[in-house]
N, C-alpha and C. Protein backbone atom coordinates (compact mmCIF):
# COMPACT_ATOMS: atom_id res chain seq x y z
N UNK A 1 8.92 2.01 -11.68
CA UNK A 1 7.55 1.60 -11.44
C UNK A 1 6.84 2.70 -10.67
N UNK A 2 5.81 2.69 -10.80
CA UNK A 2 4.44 3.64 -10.55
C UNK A 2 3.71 3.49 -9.27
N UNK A 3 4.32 3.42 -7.92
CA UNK A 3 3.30 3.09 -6.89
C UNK A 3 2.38 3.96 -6.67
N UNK A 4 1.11 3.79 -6.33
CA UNK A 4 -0.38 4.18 -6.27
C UNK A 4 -0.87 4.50 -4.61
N UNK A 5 -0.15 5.10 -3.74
CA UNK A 5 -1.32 4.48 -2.75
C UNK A 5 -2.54 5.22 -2.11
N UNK A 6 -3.64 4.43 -2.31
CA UNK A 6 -4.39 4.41 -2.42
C UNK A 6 -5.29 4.63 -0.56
N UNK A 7 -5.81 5.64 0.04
CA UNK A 7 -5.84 5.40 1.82
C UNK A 7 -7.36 5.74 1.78
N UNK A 8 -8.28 5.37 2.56
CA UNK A 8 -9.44 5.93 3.06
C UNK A 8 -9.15 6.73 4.09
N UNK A 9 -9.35 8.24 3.79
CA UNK A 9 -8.65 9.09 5.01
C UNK A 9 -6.75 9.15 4.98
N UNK A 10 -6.77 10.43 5.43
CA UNK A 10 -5.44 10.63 5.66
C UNK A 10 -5.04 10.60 7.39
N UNK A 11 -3.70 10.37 7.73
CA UNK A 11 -3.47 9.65 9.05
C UNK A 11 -4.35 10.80 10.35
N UNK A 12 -4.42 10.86 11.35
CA UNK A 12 -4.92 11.76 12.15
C UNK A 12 -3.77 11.92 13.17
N UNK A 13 -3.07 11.57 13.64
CA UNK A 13 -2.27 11.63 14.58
C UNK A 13 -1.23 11.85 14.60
N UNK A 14 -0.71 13.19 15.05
CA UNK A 14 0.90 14.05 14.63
C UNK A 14 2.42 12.93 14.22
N UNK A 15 2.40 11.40 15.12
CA UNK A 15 3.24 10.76 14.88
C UNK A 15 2.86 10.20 13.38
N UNK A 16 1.61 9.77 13.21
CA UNK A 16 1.10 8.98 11.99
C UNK A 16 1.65 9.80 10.47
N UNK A 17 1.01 11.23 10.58
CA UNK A 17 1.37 12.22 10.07
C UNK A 17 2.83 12.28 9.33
N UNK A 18 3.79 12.49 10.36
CA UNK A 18 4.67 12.42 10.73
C UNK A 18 5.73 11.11 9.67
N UNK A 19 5.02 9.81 10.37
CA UNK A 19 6.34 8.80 9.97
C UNK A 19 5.58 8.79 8.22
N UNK A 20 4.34 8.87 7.98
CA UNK A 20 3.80 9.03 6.45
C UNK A 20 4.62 9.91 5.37
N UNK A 21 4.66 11.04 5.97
CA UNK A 21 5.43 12.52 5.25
C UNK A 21 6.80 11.64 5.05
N UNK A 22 7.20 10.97 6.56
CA UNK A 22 8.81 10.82 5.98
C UNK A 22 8.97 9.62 5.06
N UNK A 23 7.93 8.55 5.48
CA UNK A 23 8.83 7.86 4.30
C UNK A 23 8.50 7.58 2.78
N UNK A 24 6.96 8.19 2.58
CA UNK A 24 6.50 8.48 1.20
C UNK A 24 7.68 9.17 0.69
N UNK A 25 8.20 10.62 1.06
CA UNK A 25 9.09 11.50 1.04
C UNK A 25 10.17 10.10 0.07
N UNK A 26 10.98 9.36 1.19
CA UNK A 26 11.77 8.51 0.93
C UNK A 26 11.38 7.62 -0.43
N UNK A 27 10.37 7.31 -0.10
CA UNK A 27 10.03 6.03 -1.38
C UNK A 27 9.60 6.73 -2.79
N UNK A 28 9.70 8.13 -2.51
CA UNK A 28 10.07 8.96 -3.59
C UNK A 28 10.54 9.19 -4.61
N UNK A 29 11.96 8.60 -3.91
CA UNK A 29 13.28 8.78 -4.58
C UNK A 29 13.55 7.57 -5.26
N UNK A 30 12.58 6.46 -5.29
CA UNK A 30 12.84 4.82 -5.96
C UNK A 30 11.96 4.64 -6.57
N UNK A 31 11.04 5.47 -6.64
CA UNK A 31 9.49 5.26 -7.61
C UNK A 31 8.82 6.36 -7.51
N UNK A 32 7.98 6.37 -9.07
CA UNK A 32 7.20 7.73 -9.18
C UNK A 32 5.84 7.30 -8.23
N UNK A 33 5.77 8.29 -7.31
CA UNK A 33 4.67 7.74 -6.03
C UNK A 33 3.13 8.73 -6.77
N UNK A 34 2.00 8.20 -6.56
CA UNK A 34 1.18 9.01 -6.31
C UNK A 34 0.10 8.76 -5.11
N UNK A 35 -0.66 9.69 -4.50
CA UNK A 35 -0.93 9.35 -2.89
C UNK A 35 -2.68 9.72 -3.12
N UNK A 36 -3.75 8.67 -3.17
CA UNK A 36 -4.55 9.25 -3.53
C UNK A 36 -5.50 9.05 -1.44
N UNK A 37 -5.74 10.36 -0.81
CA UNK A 37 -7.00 9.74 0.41
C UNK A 37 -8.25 10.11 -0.21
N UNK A 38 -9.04 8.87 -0.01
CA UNK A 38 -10.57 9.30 -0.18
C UNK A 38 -11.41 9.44 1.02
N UNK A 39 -12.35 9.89 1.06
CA UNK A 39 -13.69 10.41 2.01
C UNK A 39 -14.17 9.03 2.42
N UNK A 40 -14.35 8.85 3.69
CA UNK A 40 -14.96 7.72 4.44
C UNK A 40 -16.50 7.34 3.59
N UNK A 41 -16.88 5.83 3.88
CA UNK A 41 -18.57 5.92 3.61
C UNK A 41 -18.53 4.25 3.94
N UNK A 42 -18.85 3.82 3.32
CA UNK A 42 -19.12 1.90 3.60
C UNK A 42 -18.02 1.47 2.69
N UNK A 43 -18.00 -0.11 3.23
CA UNK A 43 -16.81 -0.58 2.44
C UNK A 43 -17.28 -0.57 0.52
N UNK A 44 -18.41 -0.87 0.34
CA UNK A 44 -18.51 -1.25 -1.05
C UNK A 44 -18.33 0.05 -1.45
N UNK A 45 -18.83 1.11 -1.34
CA UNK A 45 -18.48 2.69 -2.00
C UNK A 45 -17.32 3.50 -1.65
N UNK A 46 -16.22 3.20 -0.23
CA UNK A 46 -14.77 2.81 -0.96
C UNK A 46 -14.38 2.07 -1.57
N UNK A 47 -14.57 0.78 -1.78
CA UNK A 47 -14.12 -0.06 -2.63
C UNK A 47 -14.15 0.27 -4.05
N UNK A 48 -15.56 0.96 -4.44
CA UNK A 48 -15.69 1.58 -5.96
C UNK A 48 -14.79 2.70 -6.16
N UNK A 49 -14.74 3.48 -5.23
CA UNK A 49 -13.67 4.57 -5.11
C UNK A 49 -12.18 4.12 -5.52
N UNK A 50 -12.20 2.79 -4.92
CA UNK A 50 -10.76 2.88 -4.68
C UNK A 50 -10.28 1.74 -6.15
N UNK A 51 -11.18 1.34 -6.38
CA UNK A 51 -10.85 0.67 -8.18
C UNK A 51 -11.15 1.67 -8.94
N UNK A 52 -12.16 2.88 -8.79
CA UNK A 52 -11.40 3.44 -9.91
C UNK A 52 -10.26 4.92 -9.87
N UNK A 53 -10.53 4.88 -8.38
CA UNK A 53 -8.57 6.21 -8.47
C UNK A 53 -7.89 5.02 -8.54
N UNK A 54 -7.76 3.71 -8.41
CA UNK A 54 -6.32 2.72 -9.12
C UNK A 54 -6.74 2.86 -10.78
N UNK A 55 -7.41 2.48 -11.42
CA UNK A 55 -8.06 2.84 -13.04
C UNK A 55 -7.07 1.42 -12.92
N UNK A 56 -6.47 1.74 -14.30
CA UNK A 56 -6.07 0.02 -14.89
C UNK A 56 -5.02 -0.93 -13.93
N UNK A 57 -4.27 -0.18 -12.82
CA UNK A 57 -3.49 -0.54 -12.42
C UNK A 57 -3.47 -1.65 -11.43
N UNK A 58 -3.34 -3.35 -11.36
CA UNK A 58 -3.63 -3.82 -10.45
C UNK A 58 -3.33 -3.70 -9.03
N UNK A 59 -4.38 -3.85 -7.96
CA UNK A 59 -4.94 -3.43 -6.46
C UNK A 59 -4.11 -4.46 -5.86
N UNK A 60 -3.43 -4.05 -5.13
CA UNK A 60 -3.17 -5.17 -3.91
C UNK A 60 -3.63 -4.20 -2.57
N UNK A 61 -4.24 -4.76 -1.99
CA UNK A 61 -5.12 -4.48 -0.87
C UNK A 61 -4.68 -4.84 0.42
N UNK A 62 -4.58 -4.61 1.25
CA UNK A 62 -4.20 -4.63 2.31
C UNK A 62 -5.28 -5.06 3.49
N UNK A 63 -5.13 -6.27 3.64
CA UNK A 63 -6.46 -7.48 4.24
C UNK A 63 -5.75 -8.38 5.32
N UNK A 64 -6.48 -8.47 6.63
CA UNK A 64 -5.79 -9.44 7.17
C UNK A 64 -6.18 -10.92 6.90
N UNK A 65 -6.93 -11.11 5.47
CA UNK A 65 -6.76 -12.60 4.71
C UNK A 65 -5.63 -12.24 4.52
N UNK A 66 -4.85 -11.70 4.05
CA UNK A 66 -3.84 -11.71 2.97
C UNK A 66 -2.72 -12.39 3.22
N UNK A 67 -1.50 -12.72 2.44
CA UNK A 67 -0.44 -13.06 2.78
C UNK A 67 0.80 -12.09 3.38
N UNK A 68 1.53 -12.59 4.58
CA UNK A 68 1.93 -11.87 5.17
C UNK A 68 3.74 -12.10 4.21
N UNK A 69 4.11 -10.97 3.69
CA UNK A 69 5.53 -11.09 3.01
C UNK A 69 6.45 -10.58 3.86
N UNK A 70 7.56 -11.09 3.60
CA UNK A 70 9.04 -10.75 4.19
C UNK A 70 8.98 -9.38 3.53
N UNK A 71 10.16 -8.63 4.06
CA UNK A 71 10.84 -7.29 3.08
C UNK A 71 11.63 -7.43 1.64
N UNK A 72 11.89 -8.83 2.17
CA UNK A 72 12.31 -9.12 0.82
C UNK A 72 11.49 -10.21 -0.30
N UNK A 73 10.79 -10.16 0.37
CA UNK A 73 9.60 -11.03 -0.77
C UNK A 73 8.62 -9.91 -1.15
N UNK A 74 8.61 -8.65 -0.61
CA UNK A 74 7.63 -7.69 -0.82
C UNK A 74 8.65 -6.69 -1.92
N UNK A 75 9.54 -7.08 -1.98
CA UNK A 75 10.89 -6.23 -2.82
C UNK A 75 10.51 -7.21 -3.98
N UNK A 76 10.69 -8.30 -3.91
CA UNK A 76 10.77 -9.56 -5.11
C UNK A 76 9.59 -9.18 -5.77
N UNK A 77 8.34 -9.51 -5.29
CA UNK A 77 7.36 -8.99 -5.82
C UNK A 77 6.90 -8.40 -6.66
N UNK A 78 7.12 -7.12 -6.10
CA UNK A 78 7.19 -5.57 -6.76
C UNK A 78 8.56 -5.90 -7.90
N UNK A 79 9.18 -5.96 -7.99
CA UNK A 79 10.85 -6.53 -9.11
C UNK A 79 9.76 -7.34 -10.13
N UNK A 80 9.25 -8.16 -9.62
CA UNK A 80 8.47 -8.72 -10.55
C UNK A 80 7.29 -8.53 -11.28
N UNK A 81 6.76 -7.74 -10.48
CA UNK A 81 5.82 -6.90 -11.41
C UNK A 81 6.25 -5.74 -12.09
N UNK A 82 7.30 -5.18 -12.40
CA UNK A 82 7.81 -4.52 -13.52
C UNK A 82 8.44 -5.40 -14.06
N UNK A 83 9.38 -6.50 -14.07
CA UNK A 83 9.57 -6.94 -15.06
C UNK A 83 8.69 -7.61 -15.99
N UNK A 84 7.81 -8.19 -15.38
CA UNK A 84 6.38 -8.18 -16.00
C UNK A 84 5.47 -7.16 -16.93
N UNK A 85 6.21 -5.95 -16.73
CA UNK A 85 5.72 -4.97 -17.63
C UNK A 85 4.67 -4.28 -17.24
N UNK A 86 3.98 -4.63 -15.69
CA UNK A 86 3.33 -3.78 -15.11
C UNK A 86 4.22 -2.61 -14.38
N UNK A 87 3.81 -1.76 -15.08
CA UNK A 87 3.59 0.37 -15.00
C UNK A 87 3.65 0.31 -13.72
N UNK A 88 2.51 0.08 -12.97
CA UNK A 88 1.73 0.66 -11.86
C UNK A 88 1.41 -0.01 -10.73
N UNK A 89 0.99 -0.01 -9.62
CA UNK A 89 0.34 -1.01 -8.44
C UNK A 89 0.04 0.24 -7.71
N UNK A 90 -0.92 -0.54 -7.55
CA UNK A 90 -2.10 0.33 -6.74
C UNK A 90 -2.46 -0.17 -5.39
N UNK A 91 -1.65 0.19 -3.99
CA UNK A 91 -1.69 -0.43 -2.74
C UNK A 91 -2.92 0.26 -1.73
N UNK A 92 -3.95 -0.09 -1.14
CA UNK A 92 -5.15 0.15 -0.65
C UNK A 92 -5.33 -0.19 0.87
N UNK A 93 -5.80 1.06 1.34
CA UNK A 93 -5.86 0.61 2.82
C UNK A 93 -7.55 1.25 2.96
N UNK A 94 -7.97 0.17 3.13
CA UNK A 94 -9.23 0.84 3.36
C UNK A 94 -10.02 1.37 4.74
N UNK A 95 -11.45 1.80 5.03
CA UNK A 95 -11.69 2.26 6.14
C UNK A 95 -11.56 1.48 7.10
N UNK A 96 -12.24 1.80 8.75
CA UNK A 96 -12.41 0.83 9.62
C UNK A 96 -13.02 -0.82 9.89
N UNK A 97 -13.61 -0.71 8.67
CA UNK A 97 -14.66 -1.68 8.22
C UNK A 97 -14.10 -2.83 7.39
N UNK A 98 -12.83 -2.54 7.00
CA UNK A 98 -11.86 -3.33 6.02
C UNK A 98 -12.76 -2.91 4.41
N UNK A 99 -12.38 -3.72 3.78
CA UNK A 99 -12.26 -3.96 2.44
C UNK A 99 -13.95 -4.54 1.90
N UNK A 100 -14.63 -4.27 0.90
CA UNK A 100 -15.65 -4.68 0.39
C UNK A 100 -15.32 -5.99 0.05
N UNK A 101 -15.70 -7.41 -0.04
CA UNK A 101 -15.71 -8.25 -1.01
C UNK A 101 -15.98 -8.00 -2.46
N UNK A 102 -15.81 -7.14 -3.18
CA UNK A 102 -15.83 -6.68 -4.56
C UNK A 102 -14.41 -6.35 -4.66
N UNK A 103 -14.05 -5.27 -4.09
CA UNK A 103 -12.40 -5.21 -3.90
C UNK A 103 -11.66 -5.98 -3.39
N UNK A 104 -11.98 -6.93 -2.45
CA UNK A 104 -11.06 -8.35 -2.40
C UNK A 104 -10.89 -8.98 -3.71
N UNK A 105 -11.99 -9.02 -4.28
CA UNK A 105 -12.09 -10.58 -5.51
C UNK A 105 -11.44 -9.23 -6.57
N UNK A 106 -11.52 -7.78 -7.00
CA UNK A 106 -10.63 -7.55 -7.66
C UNK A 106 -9.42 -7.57 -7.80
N UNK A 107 -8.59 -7.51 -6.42
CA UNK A 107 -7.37 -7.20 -6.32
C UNK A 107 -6.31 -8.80 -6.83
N UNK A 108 -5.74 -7.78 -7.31
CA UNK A 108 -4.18 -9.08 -7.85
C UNK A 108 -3.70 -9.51 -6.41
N UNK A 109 -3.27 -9.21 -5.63
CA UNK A 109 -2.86 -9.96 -4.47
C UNK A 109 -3.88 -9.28 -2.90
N UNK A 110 -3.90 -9.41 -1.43
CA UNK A 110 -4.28 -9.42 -0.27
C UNK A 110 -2.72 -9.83 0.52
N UNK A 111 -2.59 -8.57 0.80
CA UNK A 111 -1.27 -8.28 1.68
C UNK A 111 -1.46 -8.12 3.34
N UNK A 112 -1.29 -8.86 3.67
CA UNK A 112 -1.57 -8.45 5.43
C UNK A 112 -0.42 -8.17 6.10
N UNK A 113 -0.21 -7.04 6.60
CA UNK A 113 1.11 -6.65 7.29
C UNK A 113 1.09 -7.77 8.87
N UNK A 114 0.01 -7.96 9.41
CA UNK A 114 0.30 -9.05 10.75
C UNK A 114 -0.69 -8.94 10.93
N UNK A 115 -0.40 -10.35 11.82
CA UNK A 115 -2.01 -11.02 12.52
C UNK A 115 -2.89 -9.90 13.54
N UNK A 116 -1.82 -9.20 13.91
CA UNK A 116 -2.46 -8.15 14.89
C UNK A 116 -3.38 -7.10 13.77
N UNK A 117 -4.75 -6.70 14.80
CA UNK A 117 -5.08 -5.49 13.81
C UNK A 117 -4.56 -4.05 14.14
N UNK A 118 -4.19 -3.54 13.67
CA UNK A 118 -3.69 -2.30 13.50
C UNK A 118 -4.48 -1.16 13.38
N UNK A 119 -3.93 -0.04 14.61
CA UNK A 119 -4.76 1.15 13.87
C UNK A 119 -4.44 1.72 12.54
N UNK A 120 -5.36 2.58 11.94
CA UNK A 120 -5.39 2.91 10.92
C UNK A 120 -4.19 3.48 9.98
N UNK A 121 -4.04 4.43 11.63
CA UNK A 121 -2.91 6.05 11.14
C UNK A 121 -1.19 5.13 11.32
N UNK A 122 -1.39 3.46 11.98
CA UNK A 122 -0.27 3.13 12.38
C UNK A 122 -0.28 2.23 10.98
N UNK A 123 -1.22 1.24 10.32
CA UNK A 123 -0.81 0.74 8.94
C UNK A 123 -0.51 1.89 7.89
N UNK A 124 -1.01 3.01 8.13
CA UNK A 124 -0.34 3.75 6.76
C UNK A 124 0.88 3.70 7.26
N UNK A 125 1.33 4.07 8.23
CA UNK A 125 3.13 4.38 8.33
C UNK A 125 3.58 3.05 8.02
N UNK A 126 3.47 1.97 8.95
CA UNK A 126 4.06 0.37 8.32
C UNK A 126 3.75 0.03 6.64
N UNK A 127 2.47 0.48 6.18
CA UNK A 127 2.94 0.15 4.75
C UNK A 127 3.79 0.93 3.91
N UNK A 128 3.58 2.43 4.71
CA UNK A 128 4.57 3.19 3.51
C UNK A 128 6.00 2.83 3.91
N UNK A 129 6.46 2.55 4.87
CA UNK A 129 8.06 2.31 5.29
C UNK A 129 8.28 1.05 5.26
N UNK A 130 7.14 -0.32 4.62
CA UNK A 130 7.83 -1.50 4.00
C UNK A 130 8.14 -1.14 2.95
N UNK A 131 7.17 -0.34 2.04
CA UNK A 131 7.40 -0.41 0.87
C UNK A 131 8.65 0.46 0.66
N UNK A 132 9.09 1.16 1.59
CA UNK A 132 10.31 1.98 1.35
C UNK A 132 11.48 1.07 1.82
N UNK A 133 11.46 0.06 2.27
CA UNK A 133 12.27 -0.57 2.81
C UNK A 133 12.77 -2.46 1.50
N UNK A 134 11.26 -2.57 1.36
CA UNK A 134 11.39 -3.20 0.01
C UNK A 134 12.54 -2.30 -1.55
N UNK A 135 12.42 -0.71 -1.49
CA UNK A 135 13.03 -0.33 -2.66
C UNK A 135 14.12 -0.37 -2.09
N UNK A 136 14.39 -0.05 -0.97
CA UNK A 136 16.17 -0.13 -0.63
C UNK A 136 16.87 -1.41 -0.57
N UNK A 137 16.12 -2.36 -0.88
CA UNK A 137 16.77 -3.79 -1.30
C UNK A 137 16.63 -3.72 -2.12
N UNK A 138 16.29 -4.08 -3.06
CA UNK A 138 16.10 -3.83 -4.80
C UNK A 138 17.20 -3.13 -5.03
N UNK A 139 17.53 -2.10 -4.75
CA UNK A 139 18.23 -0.92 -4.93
C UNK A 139 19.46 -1.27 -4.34
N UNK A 140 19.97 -2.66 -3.67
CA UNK A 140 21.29 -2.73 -3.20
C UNK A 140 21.44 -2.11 -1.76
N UNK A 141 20.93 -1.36 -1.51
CA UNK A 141 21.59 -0.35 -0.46
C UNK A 141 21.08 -0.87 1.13
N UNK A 142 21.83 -0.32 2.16
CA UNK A 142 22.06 -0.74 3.42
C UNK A 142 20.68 -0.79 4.67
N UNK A 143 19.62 -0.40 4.28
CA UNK A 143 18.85 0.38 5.04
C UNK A 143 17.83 -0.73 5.78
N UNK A 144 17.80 -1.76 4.87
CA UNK A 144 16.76 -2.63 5.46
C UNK A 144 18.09 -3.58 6.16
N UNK A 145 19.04 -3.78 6.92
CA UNK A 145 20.12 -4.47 7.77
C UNK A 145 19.71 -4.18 8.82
């Protein structure tokens, strides 16, 4: 499977930087990754941005509406959307401002990593190292113990 992700801005802060490089790096090796950051502006003109660098691939967005998944329900998931025959997913973190309501009502699911809000440069690292932590279950292996 084809993960997408999708960031307004790239991290700013040497640790952010840092845990991003390593575990994209990682989630590498379990899926063909592509990493798209776009240029700040309002939520609705990232939001257009960010449906079309995803193009056909359905958006799960990253919202604190969203549902908050285990590692292993975020593994199940994803398992299930390729066996489903979806290619691609396209995961979205948008600016400070959150998410447009246009890109909410597009997206196939609203993923909220926790009730807390999070800085920016600290949800890119937590989403890229669930989602790396989701393929190493899938994948059998020891890493999420």
């Amino acid at each position: 499977m084809r993960l997408h992700l999708i960031t307004v801005g790239e991290p700013k802060l040497a640790y952010a930087r840092a845990g991003w490089q390593e575990y994209t790096a990682r989630l590498g090796r379990y899926h063909k990754l592509k990493l798209t950051h776009l240029s700040g502006s309002t939520p609705q003109k990232e939001g257009e941005a960010m449906l079309r660098a995803a193009g056909r691939a359905p958006v799960i967005a990253l919202d604190p509406r969203g549902v908050e998944w285990s590692s292993e329900e975020l593994s199940a998931y994803i398992e299930k959307q390729g066996v489903q025959g979806t290619g691609e997913l396209a995961f979205c973190i948008g600016g400070p401002d959150g998410h447009s309501d246009g890109l909410r009502a597009q997206a196939r699911a609203l993923w909220s990593l926790s009730h807390l809000t999070l800085p920016h440069d600290l949800a890119m690292v937590v989403m890229s190292e669930a989602l790396y932590r989701a393929a190493t279950i899938s994948a059998g292996e020891p890493y999420h113990r």
